[in-house]
N, C-alpha and C. Protein backbone atom coordinates (compact mmCIF):
# COMPACT_ATOMS: atom_id res chain seq x y z
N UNK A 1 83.55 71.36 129.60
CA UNK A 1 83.40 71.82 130.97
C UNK A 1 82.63 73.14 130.96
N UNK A 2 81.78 72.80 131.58
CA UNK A 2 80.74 74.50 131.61
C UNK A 2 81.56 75.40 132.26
N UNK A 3 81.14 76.96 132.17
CA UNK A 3 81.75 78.04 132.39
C UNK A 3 80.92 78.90 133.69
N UNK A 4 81.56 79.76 134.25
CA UNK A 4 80.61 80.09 135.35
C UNK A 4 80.11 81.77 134.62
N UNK A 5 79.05 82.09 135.37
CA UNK A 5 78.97 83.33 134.61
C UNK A 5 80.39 84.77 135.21
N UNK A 6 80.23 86.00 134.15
CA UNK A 6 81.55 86.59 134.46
C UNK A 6 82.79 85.92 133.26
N UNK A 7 82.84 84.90 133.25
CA UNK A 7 83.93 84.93 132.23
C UNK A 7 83.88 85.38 130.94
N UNK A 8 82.96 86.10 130.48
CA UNK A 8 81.97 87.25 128.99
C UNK A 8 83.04 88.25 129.50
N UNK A 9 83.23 89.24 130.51
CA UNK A 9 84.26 89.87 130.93
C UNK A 9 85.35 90.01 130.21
N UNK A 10 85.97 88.41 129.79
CA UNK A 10 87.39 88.24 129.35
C UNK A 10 87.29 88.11 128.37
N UNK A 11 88.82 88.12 127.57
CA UNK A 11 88.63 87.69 126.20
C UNK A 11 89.95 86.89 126.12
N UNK A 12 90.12 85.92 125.62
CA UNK A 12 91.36 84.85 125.51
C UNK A 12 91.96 85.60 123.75
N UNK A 13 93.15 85.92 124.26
CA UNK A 13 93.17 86.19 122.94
C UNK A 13 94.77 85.16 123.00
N UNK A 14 95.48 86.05 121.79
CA UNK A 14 97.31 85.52 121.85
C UNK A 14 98.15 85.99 122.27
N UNK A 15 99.18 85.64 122.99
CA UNK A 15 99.96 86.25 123.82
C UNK A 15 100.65 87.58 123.04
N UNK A 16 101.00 88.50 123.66
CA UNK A 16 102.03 89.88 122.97
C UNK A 16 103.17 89.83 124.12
N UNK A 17 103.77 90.64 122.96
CA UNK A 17 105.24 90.85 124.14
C UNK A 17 105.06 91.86 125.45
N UNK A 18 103.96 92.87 124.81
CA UNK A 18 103.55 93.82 125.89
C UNK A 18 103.19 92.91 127.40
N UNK A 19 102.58 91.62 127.35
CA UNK A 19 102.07 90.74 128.49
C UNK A 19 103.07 89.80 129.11
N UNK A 20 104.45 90.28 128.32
CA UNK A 20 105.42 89.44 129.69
C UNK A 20 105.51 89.46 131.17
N UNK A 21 105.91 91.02 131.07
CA UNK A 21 106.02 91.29 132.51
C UNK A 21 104.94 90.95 133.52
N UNK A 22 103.83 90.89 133.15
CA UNK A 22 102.61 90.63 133.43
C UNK A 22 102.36 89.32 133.97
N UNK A 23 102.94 88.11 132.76
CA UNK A 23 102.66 86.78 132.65
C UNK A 23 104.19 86.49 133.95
N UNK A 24 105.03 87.05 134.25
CA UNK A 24 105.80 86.75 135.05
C UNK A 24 105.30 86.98 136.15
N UNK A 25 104.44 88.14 136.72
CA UNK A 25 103.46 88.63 138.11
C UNK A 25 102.79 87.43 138.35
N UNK A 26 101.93 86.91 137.40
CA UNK A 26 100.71 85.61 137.50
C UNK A 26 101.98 84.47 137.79
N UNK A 27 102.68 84.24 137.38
CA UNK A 27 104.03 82.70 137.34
C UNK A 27 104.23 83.05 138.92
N UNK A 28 104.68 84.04 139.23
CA UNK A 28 104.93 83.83 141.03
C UNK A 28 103.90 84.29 141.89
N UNK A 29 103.16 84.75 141.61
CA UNK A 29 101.76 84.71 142.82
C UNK A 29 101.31 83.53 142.59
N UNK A 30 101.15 82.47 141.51
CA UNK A 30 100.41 81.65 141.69
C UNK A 30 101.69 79.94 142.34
N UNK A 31 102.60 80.54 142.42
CA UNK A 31 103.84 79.83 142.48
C UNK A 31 104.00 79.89 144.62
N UNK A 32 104.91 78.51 144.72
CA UNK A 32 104.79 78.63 146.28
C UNK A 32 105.03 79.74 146.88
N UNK A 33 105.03 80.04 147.41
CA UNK A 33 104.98 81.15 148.76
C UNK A 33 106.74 81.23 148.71
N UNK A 34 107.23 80.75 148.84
CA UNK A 34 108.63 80.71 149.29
C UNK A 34 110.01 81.57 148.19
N UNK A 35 108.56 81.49 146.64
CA UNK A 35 109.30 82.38 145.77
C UNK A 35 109.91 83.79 146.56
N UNK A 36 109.22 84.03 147.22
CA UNK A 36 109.08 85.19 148.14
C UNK A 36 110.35 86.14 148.83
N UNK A 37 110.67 84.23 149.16
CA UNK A 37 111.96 84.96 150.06
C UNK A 37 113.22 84.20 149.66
N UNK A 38 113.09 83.65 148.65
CA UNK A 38 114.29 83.21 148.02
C UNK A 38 114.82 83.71 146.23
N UNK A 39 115.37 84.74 146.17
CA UNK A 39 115.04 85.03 144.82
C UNK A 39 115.66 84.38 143.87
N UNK A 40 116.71 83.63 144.33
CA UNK A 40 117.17 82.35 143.09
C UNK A 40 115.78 81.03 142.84
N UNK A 41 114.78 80.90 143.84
CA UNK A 41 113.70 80.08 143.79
C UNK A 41 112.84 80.74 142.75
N UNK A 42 112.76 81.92 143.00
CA UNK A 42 111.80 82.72 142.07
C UNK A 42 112.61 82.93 139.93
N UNK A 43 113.82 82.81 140.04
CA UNK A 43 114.09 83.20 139.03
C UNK A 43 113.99 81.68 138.05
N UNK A 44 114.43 80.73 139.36
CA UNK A 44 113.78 79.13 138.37
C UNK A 44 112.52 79.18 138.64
N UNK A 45 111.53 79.24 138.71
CA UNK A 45 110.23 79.49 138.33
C UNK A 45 110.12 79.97 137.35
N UNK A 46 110.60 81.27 137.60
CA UNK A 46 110.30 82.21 135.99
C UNK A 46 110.69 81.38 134.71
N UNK A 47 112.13 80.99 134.57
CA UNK A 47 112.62 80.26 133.64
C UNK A 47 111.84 79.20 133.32
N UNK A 48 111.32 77.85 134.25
CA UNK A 48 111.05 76.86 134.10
C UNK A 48 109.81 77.06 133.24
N UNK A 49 109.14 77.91 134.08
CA UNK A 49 107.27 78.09 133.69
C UNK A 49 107.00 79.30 133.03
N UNK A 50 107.82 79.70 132.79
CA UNK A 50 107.23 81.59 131.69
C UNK A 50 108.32 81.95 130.92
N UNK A 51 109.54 82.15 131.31
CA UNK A 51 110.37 82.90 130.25
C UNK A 51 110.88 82.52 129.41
N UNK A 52 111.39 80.85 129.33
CA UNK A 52 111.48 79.97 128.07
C UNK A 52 110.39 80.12 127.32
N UNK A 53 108.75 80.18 127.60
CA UNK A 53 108.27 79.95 126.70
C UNK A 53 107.32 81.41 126.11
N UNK A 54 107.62 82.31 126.69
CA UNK A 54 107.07 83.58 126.29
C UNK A 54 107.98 84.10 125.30
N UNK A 55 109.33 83.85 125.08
CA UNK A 55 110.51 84.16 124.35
C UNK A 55 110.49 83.05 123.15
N UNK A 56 110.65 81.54 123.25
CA UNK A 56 111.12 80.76 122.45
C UNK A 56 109.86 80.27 121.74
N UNK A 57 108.59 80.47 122.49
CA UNK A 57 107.39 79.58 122.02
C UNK A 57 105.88 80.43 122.38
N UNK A 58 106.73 82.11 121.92
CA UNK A 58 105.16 82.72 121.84
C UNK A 58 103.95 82.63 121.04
N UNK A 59 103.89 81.98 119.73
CA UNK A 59 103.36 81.65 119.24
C UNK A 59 102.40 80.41 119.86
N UNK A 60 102.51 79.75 120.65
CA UNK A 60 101.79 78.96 121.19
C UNK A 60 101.49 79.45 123.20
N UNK A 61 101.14 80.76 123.16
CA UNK A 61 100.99 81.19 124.05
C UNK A 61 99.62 81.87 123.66
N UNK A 62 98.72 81.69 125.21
CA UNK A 62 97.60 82.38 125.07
C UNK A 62 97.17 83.51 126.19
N UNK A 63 96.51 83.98 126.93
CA UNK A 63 96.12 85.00 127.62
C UNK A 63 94.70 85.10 127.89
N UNK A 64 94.02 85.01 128.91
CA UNK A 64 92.87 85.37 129.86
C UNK A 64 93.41 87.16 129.76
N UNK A 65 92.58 87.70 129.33
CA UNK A 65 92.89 89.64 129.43
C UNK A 65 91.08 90.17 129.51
N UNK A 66 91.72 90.85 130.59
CA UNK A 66 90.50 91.69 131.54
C UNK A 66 89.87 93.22 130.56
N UNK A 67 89.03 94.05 130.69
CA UNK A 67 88.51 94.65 130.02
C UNK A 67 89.29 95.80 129.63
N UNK A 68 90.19 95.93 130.70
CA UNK A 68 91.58 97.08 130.26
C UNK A 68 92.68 95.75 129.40
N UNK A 69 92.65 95.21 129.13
CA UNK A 69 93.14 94.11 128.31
C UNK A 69 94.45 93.76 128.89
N UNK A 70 94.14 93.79 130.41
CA UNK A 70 95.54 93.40 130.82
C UNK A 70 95.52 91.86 131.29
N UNK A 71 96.53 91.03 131.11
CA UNK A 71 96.32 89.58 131.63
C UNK A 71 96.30 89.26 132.66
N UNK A 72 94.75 88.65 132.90
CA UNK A 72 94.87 87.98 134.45
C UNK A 72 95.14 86.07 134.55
N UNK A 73 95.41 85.33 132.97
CA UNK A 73 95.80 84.11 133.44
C UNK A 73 96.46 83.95 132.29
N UNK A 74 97.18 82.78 131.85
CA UNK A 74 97.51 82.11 130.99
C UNK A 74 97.72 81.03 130.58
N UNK A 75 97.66 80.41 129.27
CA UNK A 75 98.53 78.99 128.79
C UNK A 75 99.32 79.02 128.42
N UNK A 76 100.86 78.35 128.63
CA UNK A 76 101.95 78.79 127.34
C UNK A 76 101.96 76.89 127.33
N UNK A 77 102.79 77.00 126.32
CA UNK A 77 103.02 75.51 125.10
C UNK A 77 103.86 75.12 124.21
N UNK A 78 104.61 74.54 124.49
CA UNK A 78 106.21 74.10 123.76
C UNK A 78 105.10 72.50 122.66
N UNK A 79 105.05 72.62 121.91
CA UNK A 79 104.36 72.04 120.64
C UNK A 79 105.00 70.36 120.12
N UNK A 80 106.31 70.58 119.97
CA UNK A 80 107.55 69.98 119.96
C UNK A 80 108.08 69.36 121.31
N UNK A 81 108.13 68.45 122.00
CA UNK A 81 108.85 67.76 123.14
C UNK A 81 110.46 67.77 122.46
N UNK A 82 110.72 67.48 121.32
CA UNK A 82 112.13 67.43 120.88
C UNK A 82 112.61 68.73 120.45
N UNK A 83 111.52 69.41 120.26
CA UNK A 83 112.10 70.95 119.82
C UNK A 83 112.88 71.94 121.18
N UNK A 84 111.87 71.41 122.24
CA UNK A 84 111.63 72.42 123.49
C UNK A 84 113.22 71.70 124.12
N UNK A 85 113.37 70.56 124.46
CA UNK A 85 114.56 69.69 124.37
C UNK A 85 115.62 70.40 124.41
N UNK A 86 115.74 70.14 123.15
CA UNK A 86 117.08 70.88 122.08
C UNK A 86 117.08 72.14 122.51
N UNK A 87 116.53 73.43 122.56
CA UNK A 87 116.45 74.78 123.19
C UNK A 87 116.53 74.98 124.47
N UNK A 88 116.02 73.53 125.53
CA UNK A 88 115.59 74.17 126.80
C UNK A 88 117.53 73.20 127.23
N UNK A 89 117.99 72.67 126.29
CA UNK A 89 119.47 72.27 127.18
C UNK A 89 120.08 73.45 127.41
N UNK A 90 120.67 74.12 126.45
CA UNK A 90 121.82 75.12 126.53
C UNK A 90 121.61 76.04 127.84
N UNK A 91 120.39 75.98 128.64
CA UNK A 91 119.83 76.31 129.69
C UNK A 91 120.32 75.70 131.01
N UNK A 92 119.84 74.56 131.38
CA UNK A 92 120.60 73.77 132.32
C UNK A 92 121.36 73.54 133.05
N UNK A 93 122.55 74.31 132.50
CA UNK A 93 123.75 75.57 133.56
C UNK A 93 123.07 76.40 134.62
N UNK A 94 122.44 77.01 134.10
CA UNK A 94 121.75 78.28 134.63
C UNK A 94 120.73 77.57 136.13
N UNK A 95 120.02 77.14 135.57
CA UNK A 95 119.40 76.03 135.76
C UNK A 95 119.67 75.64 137.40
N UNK A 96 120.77 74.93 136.99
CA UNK A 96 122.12 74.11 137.97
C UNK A 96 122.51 74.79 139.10
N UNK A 97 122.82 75.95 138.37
CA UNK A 97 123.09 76.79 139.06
C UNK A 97 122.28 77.38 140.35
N UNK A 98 121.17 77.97 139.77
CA UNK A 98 119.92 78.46 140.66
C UNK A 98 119.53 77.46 141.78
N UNK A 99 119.67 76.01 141.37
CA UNK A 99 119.32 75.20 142.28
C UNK A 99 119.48 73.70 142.00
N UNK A 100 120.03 72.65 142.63
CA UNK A 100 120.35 71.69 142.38
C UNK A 100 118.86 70.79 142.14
N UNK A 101 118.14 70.86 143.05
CA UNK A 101 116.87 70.26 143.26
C UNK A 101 116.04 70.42 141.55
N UNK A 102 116.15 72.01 141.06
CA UNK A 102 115.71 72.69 139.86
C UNK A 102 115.81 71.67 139.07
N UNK A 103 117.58 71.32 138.81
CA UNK A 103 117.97 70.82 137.52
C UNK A 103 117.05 69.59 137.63
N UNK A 104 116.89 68.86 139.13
CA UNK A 104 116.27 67.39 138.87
C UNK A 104 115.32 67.38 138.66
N UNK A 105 114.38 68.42 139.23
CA UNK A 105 113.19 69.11 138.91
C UNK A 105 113.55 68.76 137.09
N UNK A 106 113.74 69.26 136.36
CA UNK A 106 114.01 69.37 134.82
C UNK A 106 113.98 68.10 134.45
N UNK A 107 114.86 67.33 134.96
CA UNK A 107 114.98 65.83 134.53
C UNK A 107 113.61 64.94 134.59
N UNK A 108 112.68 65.63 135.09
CA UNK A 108 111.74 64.95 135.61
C UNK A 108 110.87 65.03 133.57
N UNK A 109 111.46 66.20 133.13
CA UNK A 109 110.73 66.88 131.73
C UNK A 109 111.73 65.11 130.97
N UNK A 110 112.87 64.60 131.26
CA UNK A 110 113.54 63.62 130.14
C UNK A 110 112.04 62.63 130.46
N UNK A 111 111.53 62.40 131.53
CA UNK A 111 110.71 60.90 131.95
C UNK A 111 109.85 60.78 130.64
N UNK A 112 109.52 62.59 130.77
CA UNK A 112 108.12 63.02 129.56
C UNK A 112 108.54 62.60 128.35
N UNK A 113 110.14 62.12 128.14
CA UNK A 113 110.11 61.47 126.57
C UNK A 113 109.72 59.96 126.65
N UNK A 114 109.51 59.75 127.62
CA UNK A 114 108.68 58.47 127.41
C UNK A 114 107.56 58.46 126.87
N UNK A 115 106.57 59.61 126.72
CA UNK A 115 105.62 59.72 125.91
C UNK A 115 105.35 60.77 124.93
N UNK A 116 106.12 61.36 124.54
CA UNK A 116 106.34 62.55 123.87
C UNK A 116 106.05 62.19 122.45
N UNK A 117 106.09 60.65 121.70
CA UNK A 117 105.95 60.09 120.75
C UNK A 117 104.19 60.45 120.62
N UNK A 118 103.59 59.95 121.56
CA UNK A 118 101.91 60.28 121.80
C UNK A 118 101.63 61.57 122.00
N UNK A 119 102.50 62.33 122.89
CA UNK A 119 101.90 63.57 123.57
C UNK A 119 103.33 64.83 123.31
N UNK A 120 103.44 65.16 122.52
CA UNK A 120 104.42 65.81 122.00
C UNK A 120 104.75 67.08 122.28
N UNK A 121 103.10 67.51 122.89
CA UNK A 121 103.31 69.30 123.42
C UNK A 121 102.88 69.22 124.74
N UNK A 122 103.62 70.24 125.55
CA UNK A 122 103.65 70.12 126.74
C UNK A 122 102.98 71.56 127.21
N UNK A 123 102.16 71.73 128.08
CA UNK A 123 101.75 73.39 128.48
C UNK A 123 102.21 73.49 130.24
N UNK A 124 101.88 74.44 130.55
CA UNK A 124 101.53 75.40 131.71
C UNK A 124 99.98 76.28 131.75
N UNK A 125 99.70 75.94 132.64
CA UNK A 125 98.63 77.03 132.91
C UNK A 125 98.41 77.63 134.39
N UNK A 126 98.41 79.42 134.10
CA UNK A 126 98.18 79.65 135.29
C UNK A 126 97.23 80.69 135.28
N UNK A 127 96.24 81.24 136.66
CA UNK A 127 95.45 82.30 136.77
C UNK A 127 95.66 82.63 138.21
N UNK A 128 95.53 84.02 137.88
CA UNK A 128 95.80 84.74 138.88
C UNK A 128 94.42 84.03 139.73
N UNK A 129 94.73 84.08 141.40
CA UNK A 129 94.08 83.37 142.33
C UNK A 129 92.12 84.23 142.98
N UNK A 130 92.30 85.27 142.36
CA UNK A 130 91.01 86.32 142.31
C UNK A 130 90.13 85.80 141.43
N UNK A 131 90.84 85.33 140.00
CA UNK A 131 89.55 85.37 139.02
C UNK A 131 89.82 83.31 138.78
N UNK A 132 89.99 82.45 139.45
CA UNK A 132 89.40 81.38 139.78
C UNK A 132 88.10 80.90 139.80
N UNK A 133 87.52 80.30 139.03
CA UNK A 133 86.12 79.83 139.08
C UNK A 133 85.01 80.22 138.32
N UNK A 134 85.71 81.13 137.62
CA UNK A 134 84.95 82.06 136.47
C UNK A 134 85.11 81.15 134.49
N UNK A 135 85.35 80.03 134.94
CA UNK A 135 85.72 79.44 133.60
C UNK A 135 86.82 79.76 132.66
N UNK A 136 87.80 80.39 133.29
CA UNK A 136 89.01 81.24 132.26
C UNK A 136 89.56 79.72 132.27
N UNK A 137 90.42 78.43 133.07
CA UNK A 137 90.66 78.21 132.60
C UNK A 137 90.31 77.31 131.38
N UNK A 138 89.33 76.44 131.00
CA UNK A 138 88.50 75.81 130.31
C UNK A 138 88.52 76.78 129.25
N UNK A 139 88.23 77.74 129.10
CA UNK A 139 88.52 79.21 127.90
C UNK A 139 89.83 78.73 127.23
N UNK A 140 91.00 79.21 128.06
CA UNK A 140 92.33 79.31 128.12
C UNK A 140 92.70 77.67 127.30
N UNK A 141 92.20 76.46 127.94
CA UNK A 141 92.57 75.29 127.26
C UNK A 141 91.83 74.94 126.43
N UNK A 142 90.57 75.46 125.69
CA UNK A 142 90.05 75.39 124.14
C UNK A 142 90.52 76.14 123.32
N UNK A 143 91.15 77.35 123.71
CA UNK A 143 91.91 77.80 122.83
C UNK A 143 93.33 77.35 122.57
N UNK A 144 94.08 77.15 123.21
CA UNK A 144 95.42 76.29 123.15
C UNK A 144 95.01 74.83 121.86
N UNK A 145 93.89 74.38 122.33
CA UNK A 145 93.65 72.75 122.22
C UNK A 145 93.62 73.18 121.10
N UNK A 146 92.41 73.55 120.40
CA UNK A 146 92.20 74.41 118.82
C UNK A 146 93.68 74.40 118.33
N UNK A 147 94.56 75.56 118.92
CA UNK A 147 95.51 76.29 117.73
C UNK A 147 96.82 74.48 117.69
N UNK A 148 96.65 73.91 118.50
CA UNK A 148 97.81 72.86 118.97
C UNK A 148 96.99 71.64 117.59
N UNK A 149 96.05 71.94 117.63
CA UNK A 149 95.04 70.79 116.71
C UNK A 149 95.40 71.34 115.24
N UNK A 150 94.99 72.54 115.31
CA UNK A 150 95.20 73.26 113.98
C UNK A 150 96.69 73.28 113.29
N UNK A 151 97.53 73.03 114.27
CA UNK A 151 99.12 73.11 113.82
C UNK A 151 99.34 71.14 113.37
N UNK A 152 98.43 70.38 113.75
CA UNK A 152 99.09 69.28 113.53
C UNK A 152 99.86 68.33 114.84
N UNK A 153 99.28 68.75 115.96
CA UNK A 153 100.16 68.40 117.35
C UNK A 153 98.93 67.17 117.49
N UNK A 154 99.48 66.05 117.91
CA UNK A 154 98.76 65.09 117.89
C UNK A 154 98.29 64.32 119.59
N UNK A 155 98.82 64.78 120.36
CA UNK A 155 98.46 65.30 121.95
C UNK A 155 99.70 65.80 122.93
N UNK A 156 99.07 66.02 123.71
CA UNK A 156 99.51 67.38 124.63
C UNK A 156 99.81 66.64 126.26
N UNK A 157 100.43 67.10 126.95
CA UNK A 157 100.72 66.52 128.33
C UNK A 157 101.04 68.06 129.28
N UNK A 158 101.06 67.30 130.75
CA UNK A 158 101.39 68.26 131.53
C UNK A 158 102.00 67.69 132.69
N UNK A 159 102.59 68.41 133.47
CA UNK A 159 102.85 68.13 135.12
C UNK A 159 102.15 68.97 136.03
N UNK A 160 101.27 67.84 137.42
CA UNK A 160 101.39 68.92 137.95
C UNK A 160 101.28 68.22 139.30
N UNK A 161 101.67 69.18 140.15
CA UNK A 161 101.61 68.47 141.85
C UNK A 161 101.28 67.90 142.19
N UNK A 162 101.28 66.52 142.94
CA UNK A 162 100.25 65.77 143.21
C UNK A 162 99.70 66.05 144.33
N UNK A 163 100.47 67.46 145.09
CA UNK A 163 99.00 67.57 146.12
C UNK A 163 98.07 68.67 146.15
N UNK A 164 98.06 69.62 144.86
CA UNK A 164 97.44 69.93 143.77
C UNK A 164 96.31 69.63 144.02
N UNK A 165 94.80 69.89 144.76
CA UNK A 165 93.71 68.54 144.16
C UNK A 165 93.02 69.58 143.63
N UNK A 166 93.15 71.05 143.09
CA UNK A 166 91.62 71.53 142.55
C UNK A 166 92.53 71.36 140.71
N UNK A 167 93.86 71.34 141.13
CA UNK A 167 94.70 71.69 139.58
C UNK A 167 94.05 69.87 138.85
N UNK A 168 94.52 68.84 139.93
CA UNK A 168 94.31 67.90 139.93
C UNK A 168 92.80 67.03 139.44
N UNK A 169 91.96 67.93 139.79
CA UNK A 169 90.91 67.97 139.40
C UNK A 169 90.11 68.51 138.31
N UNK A 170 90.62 69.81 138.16
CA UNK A 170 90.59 70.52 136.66
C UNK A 170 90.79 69.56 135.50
N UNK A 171 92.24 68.64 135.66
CA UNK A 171 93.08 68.33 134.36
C UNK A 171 92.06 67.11 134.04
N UNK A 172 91.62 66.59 135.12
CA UNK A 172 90.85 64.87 134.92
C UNK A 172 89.40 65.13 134.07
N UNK A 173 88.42 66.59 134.27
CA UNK A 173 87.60 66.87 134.57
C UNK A 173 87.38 67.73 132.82
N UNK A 174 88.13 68.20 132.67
CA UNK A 174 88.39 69.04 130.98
C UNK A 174 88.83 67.84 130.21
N UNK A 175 89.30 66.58 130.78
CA UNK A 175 89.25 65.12 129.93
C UNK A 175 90.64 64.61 129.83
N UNK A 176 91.91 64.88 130.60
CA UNK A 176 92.97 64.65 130.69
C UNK A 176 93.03 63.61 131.42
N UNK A 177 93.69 62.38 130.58
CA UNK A 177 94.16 60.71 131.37
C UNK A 177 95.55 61.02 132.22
N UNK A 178 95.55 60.35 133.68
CA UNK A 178 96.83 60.77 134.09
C UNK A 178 97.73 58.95 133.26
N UNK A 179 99.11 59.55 132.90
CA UNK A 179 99.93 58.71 132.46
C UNK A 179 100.85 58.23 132.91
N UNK A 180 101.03 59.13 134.57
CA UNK A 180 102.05 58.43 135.20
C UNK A 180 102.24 59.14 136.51
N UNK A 181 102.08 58.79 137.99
CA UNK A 181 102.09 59.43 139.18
C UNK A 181 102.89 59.23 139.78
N UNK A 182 103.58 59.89 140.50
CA UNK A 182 104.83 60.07 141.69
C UNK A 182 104.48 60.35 142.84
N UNK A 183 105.21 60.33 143.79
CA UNK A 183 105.39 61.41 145.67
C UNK A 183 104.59 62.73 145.27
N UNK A 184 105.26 62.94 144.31
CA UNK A 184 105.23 64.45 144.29
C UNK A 184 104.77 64.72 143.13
N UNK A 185 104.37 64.12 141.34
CA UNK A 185 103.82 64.89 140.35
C UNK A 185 103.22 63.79 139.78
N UNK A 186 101.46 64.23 139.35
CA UNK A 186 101.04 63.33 138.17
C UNK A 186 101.48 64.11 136.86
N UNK A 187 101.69 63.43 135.80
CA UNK A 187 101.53 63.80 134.65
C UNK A 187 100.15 63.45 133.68
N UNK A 188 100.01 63.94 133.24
CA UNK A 188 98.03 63.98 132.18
C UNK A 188 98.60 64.09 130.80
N UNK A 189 98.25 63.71 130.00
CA UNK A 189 98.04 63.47 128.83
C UNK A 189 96.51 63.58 128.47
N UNK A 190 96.53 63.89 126.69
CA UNK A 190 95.02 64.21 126.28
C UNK A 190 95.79 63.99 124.77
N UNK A 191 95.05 63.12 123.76
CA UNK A 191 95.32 62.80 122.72
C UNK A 191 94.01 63.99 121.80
N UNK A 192 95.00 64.59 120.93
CA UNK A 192 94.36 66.11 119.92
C UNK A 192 93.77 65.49 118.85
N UNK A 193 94.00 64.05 118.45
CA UNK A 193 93.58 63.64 116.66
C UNK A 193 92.62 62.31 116.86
């Protein structure tokens, strides 16, 4: 996928711990509106889409960082579908807790072991809504794709909204097959080997 000019600006590097707080700012601005005014909505966000995996699976985290090297997008990436599993249960309380809808929301991650045999690592990607269109994310998912290839991950999947159409369009368009659509989420797959 070509790049627009301006993305020379950035540099994709690997996530640091210094870019949590950061990578949590980008998880709810780019997250519904409603994070806003519900702060148990906002704290399953955080959990679901950033703080499990900035903590348990930084190593497969990447970063869009601006010329003061602060992050304006990211990828994070659980590598393992059975690893992320096993770590992301003992969670699920919490989970439950925050919101009933959440936990089913989660259950929607068991469907993904239907293909987890093929597509074993799962990501997120987000950018802040300013620097859109500048090629960060296409950056952001050659570098993921690389280090996920380089580790031995044999393909990768995602969820995302189905009424989504530029996210929707991104995933088809960087070469992602959708593997299975709902009301409400396609999932994409992309085979690494």
């Amino acid at each position: 996928m070509a790049t627009n000019s301006g993305a020379e600006r950035f540099t994709i590097r690997p996530y640091l711990p210094k870019d949590r707080e950061r990578l949590r700012e980008i998880c709810l601005a780019t997250a519904t509106p409603r994070v806003y005014e519900d702060p148990k909505l906002a704290e399953w966000i955080l959990l679901m889409y950033n703080d499990y995996y900035t903590a348990s699976e930084s190593g497969h985290c990447f970063v869009a960082a601006a010329e003061n090297d602060e992050a304006v997008g990211y990828v994070i990436s659980a590598p393992s579908f059975r690893r992320y599993r096993l770590k992301f249960l003992p969670l699920l309380p919490r989970v439950a807790k925050l919101s009933k809808s959440a936990a089913k929301h989660w259950m929607f991650r068991l469907c993904e072991k239907t293909f987890a045999k093929e597509y074993p690592a799962h990501l997120h990607i987000d950018i802040f809504p300013a620097y859109h269109r500048l090629g960060l994310g296409s950056r952001l998912m050659d570098a993921l794709m690389a280090h996920l290839k380089d580790i031995g991950v044999r393909g990768v999947m995602l969820g995302c909204g189905a009424k989504n159409t530029g996210g929707n369009a991104f995933y088809e368009a960087y070469g992602f097959t959708c593997l299975s659509r709902t009301a409400d989420t396609v999932l994409w797959g992309m085979k690494l080997k």
